[in-house]
Protein backbone atom coordinates (compact mmCIF):
# COMPACT_ATOMS: atom_id res chain seq x y z
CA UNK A 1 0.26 3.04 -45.88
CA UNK A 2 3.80 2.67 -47.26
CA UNK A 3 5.97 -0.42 -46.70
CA UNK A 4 9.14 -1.60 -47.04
CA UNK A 5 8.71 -4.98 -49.20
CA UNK A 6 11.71 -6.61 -48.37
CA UNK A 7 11.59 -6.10 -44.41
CA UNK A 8 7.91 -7.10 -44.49
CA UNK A 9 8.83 -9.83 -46.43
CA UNK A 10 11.83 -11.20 -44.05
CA UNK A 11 9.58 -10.68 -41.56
CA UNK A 12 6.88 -12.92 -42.99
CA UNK A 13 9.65 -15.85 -43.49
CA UNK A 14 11.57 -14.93 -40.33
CA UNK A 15 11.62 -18.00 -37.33
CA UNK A 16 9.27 -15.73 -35.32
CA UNK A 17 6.42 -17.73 -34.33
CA UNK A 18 3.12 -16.94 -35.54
CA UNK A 19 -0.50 -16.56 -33.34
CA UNK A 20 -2.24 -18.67 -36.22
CA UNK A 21 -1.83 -20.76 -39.12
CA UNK A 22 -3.88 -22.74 -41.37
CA UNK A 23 -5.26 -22.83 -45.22
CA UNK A 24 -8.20 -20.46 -46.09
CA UNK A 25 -10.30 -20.15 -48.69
CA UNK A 26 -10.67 -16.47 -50.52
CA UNK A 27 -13.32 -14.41 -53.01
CA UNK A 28 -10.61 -11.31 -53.26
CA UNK A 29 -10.20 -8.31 -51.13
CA UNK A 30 -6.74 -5.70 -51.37
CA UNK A 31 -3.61 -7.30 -52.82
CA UNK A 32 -5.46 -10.90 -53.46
CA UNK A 33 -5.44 -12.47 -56.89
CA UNK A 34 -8.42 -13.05 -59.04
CA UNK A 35 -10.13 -15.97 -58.69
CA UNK A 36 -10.62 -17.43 -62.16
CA UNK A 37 -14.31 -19.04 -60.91
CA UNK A 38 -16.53 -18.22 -57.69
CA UNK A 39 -14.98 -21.28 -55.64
CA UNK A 40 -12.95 -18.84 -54.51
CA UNK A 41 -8.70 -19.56 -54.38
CA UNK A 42 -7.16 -22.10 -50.88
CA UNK A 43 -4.27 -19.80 -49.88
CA UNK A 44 -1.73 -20.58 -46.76
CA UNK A 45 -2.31 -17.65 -44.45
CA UNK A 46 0.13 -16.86 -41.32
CA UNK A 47 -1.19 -14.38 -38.47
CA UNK A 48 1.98 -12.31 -36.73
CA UNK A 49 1.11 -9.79 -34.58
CA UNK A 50 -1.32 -7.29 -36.53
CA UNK A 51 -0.27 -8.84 -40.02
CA UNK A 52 -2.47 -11.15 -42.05
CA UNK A 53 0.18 -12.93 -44.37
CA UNK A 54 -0.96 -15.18 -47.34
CA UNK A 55 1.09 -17.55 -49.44
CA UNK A 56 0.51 -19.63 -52.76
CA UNK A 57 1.34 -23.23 -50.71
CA UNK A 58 2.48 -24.20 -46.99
CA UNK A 59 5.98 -23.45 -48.41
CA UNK A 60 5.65 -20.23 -50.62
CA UNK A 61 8.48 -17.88 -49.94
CA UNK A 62 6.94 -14.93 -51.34
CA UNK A 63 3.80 -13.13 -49.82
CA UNK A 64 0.64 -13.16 -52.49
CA UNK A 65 -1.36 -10.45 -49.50
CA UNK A 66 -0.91 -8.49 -46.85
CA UNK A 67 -3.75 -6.83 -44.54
CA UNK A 68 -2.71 -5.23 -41.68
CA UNK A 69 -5.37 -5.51 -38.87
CA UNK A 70 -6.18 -2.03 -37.47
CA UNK A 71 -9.38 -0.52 -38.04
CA UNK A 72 -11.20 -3.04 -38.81
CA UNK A 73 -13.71 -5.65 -37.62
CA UNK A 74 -14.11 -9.34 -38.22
CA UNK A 75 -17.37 -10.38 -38.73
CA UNK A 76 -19.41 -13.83 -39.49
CA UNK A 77 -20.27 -13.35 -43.38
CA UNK A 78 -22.40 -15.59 -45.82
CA UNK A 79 -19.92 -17.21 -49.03
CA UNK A 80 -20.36 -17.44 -52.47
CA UNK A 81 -20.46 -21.16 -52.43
CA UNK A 82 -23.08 -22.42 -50.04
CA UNK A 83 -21.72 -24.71 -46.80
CA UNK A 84 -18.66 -22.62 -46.48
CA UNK A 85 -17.40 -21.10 -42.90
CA UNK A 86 -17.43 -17.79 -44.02
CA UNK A 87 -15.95 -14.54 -42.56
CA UNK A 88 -15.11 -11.17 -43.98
CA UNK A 89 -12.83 -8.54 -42.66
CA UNK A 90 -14.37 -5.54 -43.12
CA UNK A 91 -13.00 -2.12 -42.58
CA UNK A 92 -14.12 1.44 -41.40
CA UNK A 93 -12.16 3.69 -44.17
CA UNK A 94 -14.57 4.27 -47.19
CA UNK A 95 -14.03 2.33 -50.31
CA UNK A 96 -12.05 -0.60 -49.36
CA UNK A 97 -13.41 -4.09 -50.37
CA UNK A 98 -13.97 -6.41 -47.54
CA UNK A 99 -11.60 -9.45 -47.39
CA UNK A 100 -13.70 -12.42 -47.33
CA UNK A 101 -12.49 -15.65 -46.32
CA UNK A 102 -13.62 -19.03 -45.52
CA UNK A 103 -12.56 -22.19 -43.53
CA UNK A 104 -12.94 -25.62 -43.71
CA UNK A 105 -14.85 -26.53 -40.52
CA UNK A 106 -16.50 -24.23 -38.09
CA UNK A 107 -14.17 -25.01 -35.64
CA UNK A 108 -11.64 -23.49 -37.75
CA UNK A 109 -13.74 -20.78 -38.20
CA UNK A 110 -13.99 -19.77 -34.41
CA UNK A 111 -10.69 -19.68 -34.26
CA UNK A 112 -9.44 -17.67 -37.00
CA UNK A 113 -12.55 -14.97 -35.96
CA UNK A 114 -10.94 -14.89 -32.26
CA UNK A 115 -7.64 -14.67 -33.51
CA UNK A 116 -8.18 -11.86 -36.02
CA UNK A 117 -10.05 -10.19 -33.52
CA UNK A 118 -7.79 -10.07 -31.08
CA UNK A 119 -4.93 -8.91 -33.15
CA UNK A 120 -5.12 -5.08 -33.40
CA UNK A 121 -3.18 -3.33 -31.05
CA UNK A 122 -6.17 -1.42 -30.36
CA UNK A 123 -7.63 -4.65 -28.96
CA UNK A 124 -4.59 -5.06 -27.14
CA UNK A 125 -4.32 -1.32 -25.15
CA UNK A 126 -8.25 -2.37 -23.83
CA UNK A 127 -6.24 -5.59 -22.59
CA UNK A 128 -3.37 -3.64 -21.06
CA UNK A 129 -6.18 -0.75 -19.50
CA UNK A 130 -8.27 -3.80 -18.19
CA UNK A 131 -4.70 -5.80 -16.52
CA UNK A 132 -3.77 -2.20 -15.07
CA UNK A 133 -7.38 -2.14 -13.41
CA UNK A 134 -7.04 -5.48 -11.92
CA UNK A 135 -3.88 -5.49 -10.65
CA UNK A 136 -5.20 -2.12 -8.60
CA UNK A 137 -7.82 -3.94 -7.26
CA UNK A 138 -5.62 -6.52 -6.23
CA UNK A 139 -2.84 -4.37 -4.73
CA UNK A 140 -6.01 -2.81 -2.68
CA UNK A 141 -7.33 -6.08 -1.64
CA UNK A 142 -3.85 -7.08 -0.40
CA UNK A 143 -3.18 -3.79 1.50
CA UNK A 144 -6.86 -4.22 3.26
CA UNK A 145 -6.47 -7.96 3.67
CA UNK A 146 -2.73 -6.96 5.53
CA UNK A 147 -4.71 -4.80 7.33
CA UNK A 148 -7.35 -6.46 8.77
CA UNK A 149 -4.71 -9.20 9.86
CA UNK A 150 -2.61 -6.89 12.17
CA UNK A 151 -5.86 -5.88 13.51
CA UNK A 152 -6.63 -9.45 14.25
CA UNK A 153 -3.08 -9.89 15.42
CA UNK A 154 -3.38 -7.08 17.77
CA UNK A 155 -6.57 -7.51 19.28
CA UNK A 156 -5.18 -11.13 20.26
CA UNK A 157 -2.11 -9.49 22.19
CA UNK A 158 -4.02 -8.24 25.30
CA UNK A 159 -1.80 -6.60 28.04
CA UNK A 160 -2.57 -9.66 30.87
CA UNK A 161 -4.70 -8.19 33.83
CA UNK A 162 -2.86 -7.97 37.22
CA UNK A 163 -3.05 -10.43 39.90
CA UNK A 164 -4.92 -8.95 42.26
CA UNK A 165 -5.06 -11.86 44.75
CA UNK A 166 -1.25 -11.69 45.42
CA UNK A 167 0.33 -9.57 47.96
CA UNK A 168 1.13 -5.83 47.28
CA UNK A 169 4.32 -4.19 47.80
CA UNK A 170 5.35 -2.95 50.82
CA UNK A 171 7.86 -0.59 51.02
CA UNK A 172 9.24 -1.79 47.66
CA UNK A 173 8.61 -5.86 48.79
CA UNK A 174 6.51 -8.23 48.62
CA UNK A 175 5.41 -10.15 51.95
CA UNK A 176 4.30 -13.36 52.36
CA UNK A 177 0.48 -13.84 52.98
CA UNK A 178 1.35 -15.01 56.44
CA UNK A 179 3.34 -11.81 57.57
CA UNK A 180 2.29 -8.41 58.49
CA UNK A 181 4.38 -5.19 57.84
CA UNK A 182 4.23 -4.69 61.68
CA UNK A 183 6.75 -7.88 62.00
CA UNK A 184 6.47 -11.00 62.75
CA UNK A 185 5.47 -13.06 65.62
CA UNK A 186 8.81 -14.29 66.85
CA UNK A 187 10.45 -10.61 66.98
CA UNK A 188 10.91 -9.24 70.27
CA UNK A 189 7.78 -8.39 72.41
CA UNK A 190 5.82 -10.50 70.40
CA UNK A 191 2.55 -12.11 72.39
CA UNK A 192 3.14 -14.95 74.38
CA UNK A 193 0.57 -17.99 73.53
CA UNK A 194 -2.39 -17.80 75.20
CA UNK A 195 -2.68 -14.18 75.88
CA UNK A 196 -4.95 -11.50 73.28
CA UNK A 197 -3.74 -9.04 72.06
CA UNK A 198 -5.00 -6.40 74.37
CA UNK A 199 -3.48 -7.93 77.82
CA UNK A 200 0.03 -8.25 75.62
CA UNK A 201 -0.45 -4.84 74.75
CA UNK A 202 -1.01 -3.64 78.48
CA UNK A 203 2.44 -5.54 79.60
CA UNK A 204 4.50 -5.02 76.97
CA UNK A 205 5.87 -1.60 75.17
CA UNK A 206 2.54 0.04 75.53
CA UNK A 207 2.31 -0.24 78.86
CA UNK A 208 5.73 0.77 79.25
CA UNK A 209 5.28 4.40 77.24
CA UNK A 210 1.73 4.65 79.32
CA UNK A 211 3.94 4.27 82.84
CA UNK A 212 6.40 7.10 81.58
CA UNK A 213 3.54 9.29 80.06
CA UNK A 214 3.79 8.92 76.70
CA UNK A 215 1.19 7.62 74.16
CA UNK A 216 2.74 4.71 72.12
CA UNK A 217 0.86 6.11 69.00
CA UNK A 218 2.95 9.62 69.14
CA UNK A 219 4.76 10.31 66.32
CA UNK A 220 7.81 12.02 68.71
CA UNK A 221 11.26 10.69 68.48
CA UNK A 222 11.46 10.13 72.05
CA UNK A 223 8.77 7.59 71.61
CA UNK A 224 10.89 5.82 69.07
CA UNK A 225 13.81 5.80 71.55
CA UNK A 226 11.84 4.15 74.20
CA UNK A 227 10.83 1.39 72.13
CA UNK A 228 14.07 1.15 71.21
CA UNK A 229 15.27 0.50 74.28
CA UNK A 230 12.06 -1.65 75.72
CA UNK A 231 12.77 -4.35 73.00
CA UNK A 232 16.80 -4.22 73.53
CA UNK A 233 16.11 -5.27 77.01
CA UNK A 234 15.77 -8.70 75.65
CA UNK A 235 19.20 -8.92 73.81
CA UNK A 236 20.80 -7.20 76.89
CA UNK A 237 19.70 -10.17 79.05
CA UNK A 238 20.65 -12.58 76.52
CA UNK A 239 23.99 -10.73 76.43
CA UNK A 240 24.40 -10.97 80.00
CA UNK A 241 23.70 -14.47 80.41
CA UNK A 242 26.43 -15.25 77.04
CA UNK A 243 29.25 -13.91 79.13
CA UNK A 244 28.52 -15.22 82.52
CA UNK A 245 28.27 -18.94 80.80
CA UNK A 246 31.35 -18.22 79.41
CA UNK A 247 33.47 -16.64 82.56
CA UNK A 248 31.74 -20.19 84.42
CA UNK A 249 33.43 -22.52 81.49
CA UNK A 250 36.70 -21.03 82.04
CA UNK A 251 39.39 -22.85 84.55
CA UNK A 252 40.54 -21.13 87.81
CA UNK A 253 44.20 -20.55 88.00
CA UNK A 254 46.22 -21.48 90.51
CA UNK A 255 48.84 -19.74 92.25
C-alpha cells in the first residue's frame, strides 16, 4: 500500500482527536526501529480511525510507524521479558511480522486490545449491519405497538345501546308515557269519571255511527265525517252559549 508521507503525516499531528493514547512498549514489527536489547523500545502511540501512529516521545512531530488496521487481528501474546501485558497484532497476508506490543498494567492492556479491535472498518460495517437490524426491529415494534393501541382505543368506543324503556316515535314524536296516540282524556268525547269504557263507548260517537248504520271501525270517509261532526257538537254549543252571553251584556237602546 502506497502513501502519501506528508498527508499521513499532517494527519497524524492534525487537532483531530484520537480513539486512544498512551505509551507502549515494542519488540519490532513493519516500519519499527531495532531494539538495541530484548527490553523492547517505550514508544508514544496515537490510535485515529484505522491508523496505529507511533512517536519517539509524547511530543515527537515525526511518525517512527505506521500500521494500518485492516486485515488483521489483535490477539493476547506472551513478551520477551516476563510480567509484561503483552499483545501482538497479527495479520492474515503471508510474510508479515506480527507487531508485538506491551503495556504497563493490564488494565491498559484491555483497553488498547478493545480499541485496536474495534478499529477496522470491517469491524465497523458488522456495527452499521447490526444498528440497521435493530432499528427494523424497532420500527416493527412501534408500528405493532401503534397498532394494538387503536385497537384498544376502538374497542373502548362502543356505539351506546338504545333506550329501550323510553317512548317510541309516533308519527315522527315522541309522547309522554302518560298519553296515548288515540288523544288524550280531556279532548272532546272523552269518558266522563265514573263510567268504563264500554258504556262511554255505547253513548258517545260509537253509538252515534251504530244509530245511523255505520260501523265506527270502517275505514270510509263518511265515517270520518260523522265523527267529525259528533265531536264539533261540543264547540257548536260552546259557540252558542259565547254569543248569547254576549248579546245579554250588551245595553238596550232607547228610542
Amino acid at each position: 500500500m502506497k502513501l502519501n508521507k506528508r498527508s499521513v503525516t499532517h494527519y497524524a499531528l492534525s487537532d483531530s482527536p484520537a480513539d486512544h493514547t498512551g505509551f507502549l512498549r515494542t519488540w519490532g514489527g513493519p516500519g519499527t526501529p531495532p531494539t538495541p536489547s530484548g527490553t523492547g523500545r517505550r514508544c508514544w502511540f496515537v490510535l485515529k480511525g484505522n491508523l496505529l501512529f507511533s512517536f519517539e516521545s509524547r511530543e515527537g512531530r515525526v511518525p517512527l510507524s505506521l500500521v494500518v488496521l485492516e486485515g488483521c487481528t489483535v490477539e493476547l501474546a506472551e513478551a520477551p521479558v516476563p510480567e509484561e501485558f503483552a499483545f501482538a497484532i497479527r495479520f492474515d497476508a503471508p510474510g508479515v511480522r506480527p507487531h508485538l506490543l506491551a503495556a504497563d498494567g493490564q488494565a491498559a492492556q484491555e483497553a488498547w486490545v478493545k480499541a485496536l479491535s474495534r478499529a477496522s472498518f470491517g469491524y465497523m460495517r458488522l456495527v452499521v449491519r447490526e444498528l440497521e437490524s435493530q432499528l427494523q426491529e424497532a420500527r416493527q415494534s412501534l408500528a405493532l405497538h401503534r397498532c394494538a393501541t387503536r385497537k384498544v382505543a376502538g374497542s373502548r368506543c362502543k356505539p351506546q345501546t338504545p333506550n329501550h324503556s323510553s317512548p317510541s316515535p309516533e308519527n315522527g314524536h315522541f309522547l309522554p308515557s302518560d298519553c296515548s296516540p288515540m288523544g288524550s282524556s280531556e279532548e272532546g268525547g272523552s269518558r266522563p269519571a265514573g263510567r268504563d269504557l264500554a258504556e262511554w263507548e255505547l253513548q258517545g260517537p260509537a253509538s252515534f255511527l251504530l244509530g245511523k248504520g255505520q260501523s265506527p271501525v270502517s275505514p270510509e270517509t263518511s265515517c270520518f265525517s260523522t265523527l267529525h261532526d259528533w265531536y264539533g257538537q261540543e264547540i257548536v254549543e260552546l259557540r252558542r252559549g259565547w254569543q248569547q252571553r254576549v248579546l245579554g251584556s250588551q245595553p238596550e237602546c232607547k228610542p
